[in-house]
PDB file of N, CA and C in Angstrom:
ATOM      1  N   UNK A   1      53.136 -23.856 -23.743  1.00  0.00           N
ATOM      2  CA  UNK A   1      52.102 -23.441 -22.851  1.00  0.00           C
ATOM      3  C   UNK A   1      52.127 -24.259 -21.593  1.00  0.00           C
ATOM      4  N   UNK A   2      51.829 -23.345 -20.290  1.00  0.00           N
ATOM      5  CA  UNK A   2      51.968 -24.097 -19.364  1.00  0.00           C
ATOM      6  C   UNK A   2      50.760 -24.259 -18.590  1.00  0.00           C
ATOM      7  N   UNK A   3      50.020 -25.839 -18.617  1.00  0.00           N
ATOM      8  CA  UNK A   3      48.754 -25.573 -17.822  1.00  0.00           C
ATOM      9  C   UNK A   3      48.954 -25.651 -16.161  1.00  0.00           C
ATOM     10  N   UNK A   4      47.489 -25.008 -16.086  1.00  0.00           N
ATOM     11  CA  UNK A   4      47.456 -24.691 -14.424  1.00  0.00           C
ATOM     12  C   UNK A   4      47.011 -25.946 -13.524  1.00  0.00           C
ATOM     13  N   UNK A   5      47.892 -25.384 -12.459  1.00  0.00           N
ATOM     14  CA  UNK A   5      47.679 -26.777 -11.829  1.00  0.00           C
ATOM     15  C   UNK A   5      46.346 -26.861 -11.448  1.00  0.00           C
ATOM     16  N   UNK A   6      46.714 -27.852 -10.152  1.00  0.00           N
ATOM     17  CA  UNK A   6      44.835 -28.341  -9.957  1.00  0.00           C
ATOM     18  C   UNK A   6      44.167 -26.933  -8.690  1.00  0.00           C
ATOM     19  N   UNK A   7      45.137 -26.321  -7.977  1.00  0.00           N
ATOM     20  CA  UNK A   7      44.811 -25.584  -6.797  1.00  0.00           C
ATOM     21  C   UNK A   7      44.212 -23.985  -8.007  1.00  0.00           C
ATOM     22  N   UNK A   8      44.877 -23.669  -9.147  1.00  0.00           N
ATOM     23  CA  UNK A   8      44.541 -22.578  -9.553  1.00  0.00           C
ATOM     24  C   UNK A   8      43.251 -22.943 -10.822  1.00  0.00           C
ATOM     25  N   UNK A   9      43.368 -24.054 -11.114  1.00  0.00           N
ATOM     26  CA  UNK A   9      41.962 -24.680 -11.246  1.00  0.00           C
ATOM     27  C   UNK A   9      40.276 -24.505 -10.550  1.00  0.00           C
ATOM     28  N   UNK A  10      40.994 -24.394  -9.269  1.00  0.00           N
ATOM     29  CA  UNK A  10      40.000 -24.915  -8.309  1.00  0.00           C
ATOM     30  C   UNK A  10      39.543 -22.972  -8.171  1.00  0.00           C
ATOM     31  N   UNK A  11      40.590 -22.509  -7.920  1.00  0.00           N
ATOM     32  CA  UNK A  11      40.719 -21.391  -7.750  1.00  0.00           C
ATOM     33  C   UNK A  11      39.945 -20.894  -8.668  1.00  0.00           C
ATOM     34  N   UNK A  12      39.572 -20.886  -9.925  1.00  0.00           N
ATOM     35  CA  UNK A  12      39.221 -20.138 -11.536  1.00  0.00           C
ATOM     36  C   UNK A  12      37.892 -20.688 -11.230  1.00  0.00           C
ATOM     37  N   UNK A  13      37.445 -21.663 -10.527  1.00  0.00           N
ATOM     38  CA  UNK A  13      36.344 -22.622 -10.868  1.00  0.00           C
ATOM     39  C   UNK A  13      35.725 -21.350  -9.701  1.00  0.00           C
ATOM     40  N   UNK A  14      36.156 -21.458  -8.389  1.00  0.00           N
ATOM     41  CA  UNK A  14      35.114 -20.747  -7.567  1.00  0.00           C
ATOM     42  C   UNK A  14      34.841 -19.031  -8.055  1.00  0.00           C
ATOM     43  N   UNK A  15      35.698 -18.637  -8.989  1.00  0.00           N
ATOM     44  CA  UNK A  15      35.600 -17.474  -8.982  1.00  0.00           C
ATOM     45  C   UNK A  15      34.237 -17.204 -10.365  1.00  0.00           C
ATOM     46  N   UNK A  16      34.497 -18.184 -10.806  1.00  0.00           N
ATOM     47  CA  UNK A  16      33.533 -18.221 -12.177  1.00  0.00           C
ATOM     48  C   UNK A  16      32.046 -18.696 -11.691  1.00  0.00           C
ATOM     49  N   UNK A  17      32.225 -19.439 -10.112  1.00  0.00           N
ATOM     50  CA  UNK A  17      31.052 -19.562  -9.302  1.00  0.00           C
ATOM     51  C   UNK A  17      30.633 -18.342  -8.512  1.00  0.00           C
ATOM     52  N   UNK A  18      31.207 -17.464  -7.974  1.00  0.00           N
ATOM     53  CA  UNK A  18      30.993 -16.161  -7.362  1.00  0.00           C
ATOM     54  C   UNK A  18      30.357 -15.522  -8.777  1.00  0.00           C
ATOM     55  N   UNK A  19      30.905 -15.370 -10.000  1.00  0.00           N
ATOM     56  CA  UNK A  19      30.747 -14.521 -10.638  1.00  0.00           C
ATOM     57  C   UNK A  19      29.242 -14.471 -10.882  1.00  0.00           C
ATOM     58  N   UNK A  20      28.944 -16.305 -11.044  1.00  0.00           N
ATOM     59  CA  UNK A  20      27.295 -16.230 -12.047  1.00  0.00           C
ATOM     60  C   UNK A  20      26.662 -16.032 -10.557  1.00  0.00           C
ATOM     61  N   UNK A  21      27.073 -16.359  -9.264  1.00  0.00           N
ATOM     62  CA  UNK A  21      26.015 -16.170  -8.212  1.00  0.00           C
ATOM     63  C   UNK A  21      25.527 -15.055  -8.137  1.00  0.00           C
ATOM     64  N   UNK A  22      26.538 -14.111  -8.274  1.00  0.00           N
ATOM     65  CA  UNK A  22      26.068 -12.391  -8.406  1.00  0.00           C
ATOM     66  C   UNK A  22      25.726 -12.355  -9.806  1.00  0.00           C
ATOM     67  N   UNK A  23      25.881 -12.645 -10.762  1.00  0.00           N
ATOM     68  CA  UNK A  23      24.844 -12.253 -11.786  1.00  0.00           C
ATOM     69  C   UNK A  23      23.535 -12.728 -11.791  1.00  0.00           C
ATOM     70  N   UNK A  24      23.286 -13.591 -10.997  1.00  0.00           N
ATOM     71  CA  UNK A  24      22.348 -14.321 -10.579  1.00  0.00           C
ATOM     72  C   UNK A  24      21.175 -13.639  -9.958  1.00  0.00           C
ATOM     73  N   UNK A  25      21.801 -13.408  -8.696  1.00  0.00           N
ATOM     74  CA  UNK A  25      21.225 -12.071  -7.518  1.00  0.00           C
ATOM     75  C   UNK A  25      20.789 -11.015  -8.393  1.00  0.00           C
ATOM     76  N   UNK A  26      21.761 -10.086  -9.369  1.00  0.00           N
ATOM     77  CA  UNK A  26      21.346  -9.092 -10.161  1.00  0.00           C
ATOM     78  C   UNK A  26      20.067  -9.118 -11.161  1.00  0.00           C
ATOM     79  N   UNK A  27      20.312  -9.987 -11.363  1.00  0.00           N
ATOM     80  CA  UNK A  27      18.746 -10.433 -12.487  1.00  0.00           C
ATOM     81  C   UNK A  27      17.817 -10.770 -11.890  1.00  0.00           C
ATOM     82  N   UNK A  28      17.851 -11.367 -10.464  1.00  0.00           N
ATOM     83  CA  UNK A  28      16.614 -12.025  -9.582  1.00  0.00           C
ATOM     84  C   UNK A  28      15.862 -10.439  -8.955  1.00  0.00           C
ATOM     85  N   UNK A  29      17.049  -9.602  -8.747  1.00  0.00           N
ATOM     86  CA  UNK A  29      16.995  -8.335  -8.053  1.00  0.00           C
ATOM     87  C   UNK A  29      15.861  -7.806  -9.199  1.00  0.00           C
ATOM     88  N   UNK A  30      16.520  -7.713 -10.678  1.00  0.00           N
ATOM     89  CA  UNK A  30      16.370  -6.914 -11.478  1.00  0.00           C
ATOM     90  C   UNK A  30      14.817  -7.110 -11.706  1.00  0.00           C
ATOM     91  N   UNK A  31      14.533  -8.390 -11.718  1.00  0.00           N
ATOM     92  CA  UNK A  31      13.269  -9.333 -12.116  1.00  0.00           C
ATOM     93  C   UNK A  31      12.154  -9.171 -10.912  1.00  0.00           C
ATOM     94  N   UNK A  32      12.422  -8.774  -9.892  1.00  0.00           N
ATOM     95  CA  UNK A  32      11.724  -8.381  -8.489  1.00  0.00           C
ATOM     96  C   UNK A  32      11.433  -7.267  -9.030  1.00  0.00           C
ATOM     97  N   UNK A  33      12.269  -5.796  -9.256  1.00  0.00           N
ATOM     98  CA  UNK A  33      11.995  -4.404  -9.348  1.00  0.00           C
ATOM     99  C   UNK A  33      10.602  -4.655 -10.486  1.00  0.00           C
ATOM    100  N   UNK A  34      10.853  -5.359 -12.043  1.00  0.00           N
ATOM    101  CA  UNK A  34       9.960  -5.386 -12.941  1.00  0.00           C
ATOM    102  C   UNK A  34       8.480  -5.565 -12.164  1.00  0.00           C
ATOM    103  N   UNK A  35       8.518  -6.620 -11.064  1.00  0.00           N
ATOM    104  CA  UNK A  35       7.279  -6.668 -10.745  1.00  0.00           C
ATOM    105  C   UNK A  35       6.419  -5.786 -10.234  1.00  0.00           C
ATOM    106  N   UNK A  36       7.343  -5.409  -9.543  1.00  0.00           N
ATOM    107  CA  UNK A  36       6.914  -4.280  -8.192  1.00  0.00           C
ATOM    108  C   UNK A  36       6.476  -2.956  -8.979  1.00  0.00           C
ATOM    109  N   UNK A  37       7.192  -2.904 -10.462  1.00  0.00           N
ATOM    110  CA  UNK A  37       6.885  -1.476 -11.520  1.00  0.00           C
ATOM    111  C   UNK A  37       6.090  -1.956 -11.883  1.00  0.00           C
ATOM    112  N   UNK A  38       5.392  -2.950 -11.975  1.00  0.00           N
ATOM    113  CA  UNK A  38       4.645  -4.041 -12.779  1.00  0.00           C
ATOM    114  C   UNK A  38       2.899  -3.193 -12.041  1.00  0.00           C
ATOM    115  N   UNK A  39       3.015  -3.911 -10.495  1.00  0.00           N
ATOM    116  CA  UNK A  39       2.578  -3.850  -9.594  1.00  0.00           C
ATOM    117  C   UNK A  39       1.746  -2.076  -9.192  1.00  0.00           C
ATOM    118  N   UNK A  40       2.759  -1.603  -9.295  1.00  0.00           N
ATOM    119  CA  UNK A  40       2.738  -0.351  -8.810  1.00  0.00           C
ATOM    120  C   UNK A  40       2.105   0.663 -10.099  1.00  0.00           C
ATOM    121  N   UNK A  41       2.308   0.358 -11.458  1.00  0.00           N
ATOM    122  CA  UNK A  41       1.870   1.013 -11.864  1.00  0.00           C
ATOM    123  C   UNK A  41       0.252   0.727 -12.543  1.00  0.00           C
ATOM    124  N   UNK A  42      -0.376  -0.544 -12.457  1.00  0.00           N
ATOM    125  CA  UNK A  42      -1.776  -1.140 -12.202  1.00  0.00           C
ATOM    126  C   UNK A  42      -2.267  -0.167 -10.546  1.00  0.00           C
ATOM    127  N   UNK A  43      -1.893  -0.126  -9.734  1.00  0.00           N
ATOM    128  CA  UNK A  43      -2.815   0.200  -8.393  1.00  0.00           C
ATOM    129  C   UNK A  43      -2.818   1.621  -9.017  1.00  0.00           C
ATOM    130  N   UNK A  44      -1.986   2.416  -9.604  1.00  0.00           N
ATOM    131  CA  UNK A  44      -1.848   3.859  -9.647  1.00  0.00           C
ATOM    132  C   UNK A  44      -2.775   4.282 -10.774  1.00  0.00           C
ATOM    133  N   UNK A  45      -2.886   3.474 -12.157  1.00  0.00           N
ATOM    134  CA  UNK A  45      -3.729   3.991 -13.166  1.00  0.00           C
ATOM    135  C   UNK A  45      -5.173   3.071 -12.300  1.00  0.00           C
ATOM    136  N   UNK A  46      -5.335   2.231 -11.205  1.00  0.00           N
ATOM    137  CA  UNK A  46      -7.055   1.972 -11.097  1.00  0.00           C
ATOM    138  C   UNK A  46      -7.360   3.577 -10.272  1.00  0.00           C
ATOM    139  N   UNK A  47      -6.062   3.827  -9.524  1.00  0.00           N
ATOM    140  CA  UNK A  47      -6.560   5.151  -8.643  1.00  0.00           C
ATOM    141  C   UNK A  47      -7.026   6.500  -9.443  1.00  0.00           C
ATOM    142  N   UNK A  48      -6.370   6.361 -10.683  1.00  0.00           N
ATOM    143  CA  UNK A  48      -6.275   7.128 -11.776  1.00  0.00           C
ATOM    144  C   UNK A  48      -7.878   7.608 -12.278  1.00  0.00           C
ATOM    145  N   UNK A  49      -8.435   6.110 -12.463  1.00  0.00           N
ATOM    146  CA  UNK A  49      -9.384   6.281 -12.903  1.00  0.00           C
ATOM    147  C   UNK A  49     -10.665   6.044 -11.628  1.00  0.00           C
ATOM    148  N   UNK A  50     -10.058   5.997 -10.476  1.00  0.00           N
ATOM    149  CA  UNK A  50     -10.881   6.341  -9.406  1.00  0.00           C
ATOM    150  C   UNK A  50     -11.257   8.005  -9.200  1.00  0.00           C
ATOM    151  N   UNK A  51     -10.323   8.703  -9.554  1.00  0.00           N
ATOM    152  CA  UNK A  51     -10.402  10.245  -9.384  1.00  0.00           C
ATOM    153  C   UNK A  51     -10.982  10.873 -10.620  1.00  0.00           C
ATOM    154  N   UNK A  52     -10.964  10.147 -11.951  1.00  0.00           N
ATOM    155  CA  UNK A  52     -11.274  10.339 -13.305  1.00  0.00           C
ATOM    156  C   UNK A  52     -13.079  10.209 -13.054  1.00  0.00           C
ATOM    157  N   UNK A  53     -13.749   9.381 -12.194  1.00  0.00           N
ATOM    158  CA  UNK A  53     -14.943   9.119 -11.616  1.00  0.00           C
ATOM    159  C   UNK A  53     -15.566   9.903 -10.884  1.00  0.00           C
ATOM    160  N   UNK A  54     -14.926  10.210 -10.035  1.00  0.00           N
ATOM    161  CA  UNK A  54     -15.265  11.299  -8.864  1.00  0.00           C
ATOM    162  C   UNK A  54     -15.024  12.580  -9.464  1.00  0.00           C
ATOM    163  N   UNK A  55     -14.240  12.818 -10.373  1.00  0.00           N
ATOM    164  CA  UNK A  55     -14.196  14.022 -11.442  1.00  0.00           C
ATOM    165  C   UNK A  55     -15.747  14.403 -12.073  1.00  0.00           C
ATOM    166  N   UNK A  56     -15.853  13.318 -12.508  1.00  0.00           N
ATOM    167  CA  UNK A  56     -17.101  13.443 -13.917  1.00  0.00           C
ATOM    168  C   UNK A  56     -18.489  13.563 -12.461  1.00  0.00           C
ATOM    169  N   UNK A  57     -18.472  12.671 -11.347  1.00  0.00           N
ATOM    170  CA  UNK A  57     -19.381  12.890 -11.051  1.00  0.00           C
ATOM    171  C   UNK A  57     -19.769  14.465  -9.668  1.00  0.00           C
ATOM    172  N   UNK A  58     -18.544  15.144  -9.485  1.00  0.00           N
ATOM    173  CA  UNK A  58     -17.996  16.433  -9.008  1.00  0.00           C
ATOM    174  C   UNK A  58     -18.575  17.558 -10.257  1.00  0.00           C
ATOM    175  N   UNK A  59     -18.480  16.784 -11.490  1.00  0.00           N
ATOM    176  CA  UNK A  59     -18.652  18.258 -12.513  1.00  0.00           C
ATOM    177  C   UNK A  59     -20.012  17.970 -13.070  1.00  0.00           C
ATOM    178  N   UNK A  60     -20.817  16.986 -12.638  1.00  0.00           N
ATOM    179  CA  UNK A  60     -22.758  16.723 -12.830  1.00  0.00           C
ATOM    180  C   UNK A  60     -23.300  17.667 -12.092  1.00  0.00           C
ATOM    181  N   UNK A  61     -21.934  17.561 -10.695  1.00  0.00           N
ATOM    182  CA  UNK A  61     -23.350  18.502  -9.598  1.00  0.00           C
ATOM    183  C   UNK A  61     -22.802  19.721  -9.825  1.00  0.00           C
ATOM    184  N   UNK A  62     -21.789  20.182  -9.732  1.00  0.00           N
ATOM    185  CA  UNK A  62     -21.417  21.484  -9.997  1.00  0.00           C
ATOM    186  C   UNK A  62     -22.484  22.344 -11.309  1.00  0.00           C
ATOM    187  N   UNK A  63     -22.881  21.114 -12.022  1.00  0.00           N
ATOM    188  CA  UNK A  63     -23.526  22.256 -13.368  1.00  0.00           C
ATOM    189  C   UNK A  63     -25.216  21.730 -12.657  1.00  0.00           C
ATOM    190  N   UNK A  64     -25.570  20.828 -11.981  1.00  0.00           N
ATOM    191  CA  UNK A  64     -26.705  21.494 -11.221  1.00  0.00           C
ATOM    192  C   UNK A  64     -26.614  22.973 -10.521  1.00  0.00           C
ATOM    193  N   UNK A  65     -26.096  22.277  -9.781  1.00  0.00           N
ATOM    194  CA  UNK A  65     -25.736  23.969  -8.659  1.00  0.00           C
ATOM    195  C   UNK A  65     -25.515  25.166  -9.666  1.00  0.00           C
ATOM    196  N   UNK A  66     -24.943  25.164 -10.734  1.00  0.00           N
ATOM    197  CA  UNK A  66     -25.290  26.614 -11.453  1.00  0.00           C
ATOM    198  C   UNK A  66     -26.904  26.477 -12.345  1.00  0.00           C
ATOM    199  N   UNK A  67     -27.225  25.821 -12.264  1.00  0.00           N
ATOM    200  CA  UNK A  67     -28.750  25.480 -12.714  1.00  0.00           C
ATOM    201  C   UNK A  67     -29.573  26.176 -11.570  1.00  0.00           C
ATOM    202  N   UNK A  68     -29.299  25.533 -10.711  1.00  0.00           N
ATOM    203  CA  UNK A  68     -30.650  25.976  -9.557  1.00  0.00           C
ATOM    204  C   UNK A  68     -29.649  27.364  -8.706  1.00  0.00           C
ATOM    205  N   UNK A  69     -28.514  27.901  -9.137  1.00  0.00           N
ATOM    206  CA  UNK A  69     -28.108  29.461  -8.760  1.00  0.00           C
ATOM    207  C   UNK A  69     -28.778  30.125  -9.572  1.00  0.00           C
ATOM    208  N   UNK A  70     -28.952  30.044 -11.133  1.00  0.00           N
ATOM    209  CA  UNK A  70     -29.639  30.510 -11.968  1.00  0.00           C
ATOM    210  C   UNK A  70     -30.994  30.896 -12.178  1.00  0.00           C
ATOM    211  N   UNK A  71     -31.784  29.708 -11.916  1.00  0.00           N
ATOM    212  CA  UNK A  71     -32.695  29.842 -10.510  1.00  0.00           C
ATOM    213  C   UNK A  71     -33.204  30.786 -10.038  1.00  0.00           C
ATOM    214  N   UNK A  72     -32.476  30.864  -8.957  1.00  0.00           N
ATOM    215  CA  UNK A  72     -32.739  31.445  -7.426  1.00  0.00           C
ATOM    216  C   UNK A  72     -32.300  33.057  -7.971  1.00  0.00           C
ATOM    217  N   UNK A  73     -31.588  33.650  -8.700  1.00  0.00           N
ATOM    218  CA  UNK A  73     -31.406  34.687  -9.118  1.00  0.00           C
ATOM    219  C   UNK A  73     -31.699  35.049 -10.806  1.00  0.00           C
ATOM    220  N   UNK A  74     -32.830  34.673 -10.726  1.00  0.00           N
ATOM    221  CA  UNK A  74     -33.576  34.889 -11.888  1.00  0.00           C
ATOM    222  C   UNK A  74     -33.875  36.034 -11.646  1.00  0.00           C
ATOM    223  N   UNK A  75     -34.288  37.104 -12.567  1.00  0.00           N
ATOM    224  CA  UNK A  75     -34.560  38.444 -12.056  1.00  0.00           C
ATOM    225  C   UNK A  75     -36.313  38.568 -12.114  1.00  0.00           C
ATOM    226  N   UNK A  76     -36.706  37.768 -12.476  1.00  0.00           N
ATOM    227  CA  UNK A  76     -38.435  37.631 -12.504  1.00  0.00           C
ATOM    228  C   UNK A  76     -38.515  36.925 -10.983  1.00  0.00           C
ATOM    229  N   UNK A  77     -37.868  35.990 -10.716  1.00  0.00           N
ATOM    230  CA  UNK A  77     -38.551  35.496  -9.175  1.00  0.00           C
ATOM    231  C   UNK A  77     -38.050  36.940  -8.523  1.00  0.00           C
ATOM    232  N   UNK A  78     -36.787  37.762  -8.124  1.00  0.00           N
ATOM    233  CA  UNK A  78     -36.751  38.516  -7.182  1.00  0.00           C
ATOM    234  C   UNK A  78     -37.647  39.475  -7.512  1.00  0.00           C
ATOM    235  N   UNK A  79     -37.802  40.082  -8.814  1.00  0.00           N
ATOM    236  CA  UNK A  79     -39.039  41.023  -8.946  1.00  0.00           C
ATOM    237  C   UNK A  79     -40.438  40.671  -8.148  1.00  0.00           C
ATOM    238  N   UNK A  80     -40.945  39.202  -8.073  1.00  0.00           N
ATOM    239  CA  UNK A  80     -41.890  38.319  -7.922  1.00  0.00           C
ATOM    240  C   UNK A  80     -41.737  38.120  -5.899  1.00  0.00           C
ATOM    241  N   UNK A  81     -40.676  38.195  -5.505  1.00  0.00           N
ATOM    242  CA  UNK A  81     -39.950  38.415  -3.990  1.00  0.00           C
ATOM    243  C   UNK A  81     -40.715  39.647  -3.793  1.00  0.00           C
ATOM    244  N   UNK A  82     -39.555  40.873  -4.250  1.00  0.00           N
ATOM    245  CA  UNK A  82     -39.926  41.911  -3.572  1.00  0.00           C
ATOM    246  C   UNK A  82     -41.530  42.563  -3.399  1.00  0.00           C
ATOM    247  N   UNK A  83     -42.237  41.969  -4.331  1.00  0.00           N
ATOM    248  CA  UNK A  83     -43.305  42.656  -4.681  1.00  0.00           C
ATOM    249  C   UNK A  83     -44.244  41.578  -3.573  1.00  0.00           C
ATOM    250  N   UNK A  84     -44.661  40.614  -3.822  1.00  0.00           N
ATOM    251  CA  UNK A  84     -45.166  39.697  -2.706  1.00  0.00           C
ATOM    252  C   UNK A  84     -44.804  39.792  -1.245  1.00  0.00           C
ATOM    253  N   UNK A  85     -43.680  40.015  -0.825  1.00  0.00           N
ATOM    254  CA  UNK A  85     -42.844  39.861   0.422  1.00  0.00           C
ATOM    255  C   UNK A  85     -42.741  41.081   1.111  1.00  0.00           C
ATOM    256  N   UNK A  86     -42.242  42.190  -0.198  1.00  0.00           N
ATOM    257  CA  UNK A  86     -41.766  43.126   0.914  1.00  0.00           C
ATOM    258  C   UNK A  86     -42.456  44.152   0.111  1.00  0.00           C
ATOM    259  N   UNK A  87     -43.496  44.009  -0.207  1.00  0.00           N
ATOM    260  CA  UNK A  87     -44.707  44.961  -0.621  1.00  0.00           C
ATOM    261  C   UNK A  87     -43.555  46.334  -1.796  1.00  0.00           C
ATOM    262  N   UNK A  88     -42.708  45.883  -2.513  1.00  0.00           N
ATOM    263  CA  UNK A  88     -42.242  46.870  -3.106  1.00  0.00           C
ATOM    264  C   UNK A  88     -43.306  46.688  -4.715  1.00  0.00           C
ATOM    265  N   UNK A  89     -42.995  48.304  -5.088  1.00  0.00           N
ATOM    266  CA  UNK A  89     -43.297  48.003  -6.325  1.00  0.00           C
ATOM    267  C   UNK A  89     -42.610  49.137  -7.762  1.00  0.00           C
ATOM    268  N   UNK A  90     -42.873  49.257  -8.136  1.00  0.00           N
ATOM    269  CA  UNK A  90     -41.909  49.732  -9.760  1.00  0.00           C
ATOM    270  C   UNK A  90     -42.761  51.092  -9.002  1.00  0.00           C
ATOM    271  N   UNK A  91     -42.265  52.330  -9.289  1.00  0.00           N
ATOM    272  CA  UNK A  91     -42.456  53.569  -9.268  1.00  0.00           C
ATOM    273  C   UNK A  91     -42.956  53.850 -10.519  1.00  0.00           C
ATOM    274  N   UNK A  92     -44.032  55.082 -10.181  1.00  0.00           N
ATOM    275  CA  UNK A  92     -44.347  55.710 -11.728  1.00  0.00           C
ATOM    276  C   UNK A  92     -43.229  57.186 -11.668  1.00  0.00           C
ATOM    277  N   UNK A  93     -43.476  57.024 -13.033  1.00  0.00           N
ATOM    278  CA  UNK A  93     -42.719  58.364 -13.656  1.00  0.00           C
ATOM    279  C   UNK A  93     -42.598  59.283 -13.046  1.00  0.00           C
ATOM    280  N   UNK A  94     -43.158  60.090 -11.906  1.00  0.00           N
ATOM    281  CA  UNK A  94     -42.762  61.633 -12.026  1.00  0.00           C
ATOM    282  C   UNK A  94     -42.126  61.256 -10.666  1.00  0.00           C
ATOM    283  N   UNK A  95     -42.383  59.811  -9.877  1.00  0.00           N
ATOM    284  CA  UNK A  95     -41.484  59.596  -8.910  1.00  0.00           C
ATOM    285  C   UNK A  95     -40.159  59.425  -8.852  1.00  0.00           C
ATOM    286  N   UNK A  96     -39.328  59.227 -10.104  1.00  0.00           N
ATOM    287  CA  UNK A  96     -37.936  59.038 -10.424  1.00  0.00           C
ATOM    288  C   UNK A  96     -37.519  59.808 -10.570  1.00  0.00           C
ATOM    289  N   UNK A  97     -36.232  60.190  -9.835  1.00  0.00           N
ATOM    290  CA  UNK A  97     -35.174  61.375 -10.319  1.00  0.00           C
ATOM    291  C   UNK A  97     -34.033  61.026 -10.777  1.00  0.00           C
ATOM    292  N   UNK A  98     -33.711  61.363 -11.526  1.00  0.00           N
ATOM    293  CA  UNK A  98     -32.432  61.579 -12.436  1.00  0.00           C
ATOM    294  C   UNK A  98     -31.101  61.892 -11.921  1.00  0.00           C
ATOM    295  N   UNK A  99     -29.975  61.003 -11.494  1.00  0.00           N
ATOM    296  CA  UNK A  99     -29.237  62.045 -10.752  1.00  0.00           C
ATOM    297  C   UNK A  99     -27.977  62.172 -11.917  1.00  0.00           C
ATOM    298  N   UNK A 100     -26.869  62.879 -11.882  1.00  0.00           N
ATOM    299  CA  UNK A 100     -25.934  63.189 -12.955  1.00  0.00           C
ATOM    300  C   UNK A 100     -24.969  62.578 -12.272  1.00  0.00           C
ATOM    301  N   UNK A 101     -23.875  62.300 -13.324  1.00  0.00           N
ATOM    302  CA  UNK A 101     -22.895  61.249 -12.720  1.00  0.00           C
ATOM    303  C   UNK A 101     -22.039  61.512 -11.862  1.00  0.00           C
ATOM    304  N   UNK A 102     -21.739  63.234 -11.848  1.00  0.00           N
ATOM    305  CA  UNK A 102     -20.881  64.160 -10.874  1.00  0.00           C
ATOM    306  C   UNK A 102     -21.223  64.725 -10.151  1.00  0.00           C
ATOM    307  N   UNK A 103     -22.714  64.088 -10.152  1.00  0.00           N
ATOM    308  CA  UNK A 103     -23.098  64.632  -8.101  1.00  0.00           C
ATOM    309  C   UNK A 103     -22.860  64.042  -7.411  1.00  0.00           C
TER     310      UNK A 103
END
């Protein structure tokens, strides 16, 4: 066996120094991305449950608002409208006519 001299020594030494510097970089790289996924996915589930909030409190008023539509088109208040307001009132019997569906 023939050992290497001192120049291909020197030579093996820097290359085995390049090698871990870039494995180095790669894991520092790699170890940055973790954070930033780290990072990024905390701001996204608080936003998550920022819209999960504004959800629940979007669907309180929405079921008011069909509360007081329900309300407002009650068929006793408009009966209670027309008759107060616009002086209408229920017809008697011999005032109604009948019409057929194909006239």
């Amino acid at each position: 066996m023939k050992s290497l001299s001192r120049t291909d020594k020197k030579k093996a030494f820097r290359q085995h120094i390049v090698w871990v510097m870039l494995l180095w970089v790669l894991v520092l790289i790699s170890a940055l991305s973790v954070v930033y996924a780290a990072h990024d996915t905390r701001n996204k589930f608080n936003e998550l449950e920022l819209l999960r909030s504004q959800q629940d409190t979007l669907q309180v008023e929405w079921g008011k608002y069909l509360l007081e539509e329900s309300a407002w088109a009650s068929f006793g208040r408009i009966e209670k409208i027309a008759i107060e307001k616009l002086s209408m009132q229920i017809p008697v019997g011999v005032d109604i006519v009948m019409v057929a569906a194909g006239e």
